[in-house]
N, C-alpha and C. Protein backbone atom coordinates (compact mmCIF):
# COMPACT_ATOMS: atom_id res chain seq x y z
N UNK A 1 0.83 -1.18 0.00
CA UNK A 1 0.00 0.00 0.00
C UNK A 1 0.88 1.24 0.00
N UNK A 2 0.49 2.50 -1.20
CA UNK A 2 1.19 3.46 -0.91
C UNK A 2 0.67 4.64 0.20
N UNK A 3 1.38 5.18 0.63
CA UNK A 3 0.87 6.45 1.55
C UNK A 3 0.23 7.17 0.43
N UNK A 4 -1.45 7.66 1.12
CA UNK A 4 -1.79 8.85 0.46
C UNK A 4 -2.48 9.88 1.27
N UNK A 5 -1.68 9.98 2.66
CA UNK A 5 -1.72 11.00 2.85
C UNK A 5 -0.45 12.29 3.34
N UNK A 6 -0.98 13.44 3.35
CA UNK A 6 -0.30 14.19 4.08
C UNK A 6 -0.05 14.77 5.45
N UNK A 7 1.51 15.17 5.83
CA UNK A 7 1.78 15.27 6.72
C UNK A 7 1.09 15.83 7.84
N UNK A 8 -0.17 16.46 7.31
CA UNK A 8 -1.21 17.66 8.13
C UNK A 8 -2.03 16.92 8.18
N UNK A 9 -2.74 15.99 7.65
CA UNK A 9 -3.88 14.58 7.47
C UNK A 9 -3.18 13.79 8.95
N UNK A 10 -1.95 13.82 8.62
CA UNK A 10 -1.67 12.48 9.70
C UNK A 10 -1.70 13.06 10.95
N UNK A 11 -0.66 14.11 11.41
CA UNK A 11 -1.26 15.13 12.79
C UNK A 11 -2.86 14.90 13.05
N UNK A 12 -3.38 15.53 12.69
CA UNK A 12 -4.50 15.92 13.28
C UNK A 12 -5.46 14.83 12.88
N UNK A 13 -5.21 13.33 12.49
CA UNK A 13 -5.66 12.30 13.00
C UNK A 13 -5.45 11.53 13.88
N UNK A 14 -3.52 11.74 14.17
CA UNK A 14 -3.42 11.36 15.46
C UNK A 14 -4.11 12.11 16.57
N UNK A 15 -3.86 13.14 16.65
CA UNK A 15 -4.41 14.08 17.08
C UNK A 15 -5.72 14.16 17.85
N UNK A 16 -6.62 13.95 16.65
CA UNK A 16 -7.96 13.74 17.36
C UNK A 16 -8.48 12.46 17.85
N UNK A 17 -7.90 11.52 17.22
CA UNK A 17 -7.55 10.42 17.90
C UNK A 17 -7.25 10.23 19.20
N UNK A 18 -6.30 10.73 19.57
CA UNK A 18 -5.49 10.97 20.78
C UNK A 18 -6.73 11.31 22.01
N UNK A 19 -7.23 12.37 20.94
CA UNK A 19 -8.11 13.36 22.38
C UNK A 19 -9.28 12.30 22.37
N UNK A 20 -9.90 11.58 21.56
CA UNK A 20 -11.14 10.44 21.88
C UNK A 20 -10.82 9.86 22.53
N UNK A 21 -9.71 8.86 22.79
CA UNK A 21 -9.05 8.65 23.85
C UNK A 21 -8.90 8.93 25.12
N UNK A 22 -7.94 10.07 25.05
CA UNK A 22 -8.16 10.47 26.30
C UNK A 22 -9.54 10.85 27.08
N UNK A 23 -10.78 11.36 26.21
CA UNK A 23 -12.10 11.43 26.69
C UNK A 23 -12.23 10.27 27.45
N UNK A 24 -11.92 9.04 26.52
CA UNK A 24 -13.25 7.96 26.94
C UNK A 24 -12.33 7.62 28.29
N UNK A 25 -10.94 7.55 28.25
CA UNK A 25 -10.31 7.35 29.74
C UNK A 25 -10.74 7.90 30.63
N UNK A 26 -10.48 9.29 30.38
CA UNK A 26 -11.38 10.50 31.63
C UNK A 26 -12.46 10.33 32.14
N UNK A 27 -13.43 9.36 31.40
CA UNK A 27 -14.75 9.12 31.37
C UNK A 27 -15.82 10.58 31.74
N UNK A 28 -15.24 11.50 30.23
CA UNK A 28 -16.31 12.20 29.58
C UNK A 28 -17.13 12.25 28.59
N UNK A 29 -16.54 11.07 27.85
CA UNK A 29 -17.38 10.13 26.90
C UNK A 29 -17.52 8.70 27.15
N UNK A 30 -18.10 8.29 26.58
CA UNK A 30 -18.65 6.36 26.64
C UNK A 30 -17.47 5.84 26.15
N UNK A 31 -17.08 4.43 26.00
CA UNK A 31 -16.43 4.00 25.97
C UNK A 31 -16.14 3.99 24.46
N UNK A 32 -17.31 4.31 23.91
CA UNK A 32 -16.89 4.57 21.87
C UNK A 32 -15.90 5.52 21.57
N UNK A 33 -15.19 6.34 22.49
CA UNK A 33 -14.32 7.03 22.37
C UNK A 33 -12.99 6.04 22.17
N UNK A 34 -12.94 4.66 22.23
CA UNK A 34 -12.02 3.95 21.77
C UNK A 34 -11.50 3.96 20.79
N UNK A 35 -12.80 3.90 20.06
CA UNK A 35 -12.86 3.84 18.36
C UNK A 35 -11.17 5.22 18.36
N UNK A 36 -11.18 5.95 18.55
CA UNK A 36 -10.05 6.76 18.48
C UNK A 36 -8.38 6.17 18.07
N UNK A 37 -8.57 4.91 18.34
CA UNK A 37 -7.57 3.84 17.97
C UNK A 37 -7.10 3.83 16.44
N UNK A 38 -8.32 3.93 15.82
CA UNK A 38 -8.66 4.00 14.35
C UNK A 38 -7.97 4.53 13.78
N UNK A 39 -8.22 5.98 14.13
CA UNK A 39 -7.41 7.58 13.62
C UNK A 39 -6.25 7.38 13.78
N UNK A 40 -5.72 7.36 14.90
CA UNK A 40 -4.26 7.07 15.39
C UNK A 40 -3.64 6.08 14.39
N UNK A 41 -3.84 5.07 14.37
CA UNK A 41 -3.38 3.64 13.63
C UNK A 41 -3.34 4.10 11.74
N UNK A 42 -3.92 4.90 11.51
CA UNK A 42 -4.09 4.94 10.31
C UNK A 42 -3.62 6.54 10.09
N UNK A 43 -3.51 7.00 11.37
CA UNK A 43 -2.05 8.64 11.28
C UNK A 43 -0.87 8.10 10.91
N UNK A 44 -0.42 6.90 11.87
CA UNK A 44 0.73 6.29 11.97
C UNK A 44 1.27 5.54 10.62
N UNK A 45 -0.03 5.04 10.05
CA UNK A 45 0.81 4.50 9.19
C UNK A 45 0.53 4.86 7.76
N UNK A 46 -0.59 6.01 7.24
CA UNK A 46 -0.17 7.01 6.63
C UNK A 46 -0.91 6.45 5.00
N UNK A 47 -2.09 5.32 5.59
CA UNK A 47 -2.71 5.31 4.04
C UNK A 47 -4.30 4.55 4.83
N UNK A 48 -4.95 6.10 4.23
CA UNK A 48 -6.69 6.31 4.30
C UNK A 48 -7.20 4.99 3.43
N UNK A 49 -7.71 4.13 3.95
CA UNK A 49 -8.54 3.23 3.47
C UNK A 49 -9.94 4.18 2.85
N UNK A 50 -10.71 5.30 3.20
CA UNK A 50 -11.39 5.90 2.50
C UNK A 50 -10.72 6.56 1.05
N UNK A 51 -9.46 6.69 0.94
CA UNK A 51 -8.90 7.80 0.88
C UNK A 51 -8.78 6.56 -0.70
N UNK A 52 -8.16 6.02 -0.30
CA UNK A 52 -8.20 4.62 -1.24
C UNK A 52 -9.26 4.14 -2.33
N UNK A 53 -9.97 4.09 -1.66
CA UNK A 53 -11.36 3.57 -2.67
C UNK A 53 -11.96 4.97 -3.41
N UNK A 54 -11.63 6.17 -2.97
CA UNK A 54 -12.64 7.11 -3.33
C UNK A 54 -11.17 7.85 -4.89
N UNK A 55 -9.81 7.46 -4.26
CA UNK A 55 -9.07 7.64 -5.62
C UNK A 55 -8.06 8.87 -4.55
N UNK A 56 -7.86 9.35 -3.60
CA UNK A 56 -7.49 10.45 -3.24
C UNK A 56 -5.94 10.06 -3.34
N UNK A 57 -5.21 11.16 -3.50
CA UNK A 57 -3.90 10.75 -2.79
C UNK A 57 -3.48 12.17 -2.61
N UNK A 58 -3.28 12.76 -1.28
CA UNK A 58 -2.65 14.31 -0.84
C UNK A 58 -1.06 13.90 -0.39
N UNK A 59 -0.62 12.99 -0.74
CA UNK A 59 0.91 12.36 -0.26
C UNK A 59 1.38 13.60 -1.30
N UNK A 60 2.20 14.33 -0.69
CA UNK A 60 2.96 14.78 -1.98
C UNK A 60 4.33 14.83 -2.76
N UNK A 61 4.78 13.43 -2.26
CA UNK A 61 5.40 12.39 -2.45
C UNK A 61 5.28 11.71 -4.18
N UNK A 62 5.84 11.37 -5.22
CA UNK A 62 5.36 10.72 -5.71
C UNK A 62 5.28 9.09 -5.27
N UNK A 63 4.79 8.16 -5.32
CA UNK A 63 4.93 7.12 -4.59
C UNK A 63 5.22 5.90 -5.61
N UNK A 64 5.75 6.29 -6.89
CA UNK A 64 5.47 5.21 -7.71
C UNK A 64 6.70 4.19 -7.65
């Protein structure tokens, strides 16, 4: 799989990731604040399964 995203995509999916997380720990949200795992896991490793099927690529990288 190539990366298709960018460096500002991946921040602020870890990112918000991070903070669902920390909600559902804090217990200021339900425990679906797990789901936050998602974002993170797919900041980290830098290729949108939406991002994929719909044709996107903001990598601005060529990746070929």
């Amino acid at each position: 799989m190539t990366r298709n995203e960018n460096t500002l995509d991946r921040v602020l999916r870890i990112g918000a990731g991070l903070a669902l997380i920390a909600l559902a720990v804090t217990h200021v949200i339900g425990p679906w604040g797990y789901l936050g795992i998602a974002p993170v896991l797919i900041g980290i490793v830098g290729v949108c399964p939406l991002y994929s099927v719909l044709g996107i690529n903001r990598c601005p990288v060529d990746s070929r």
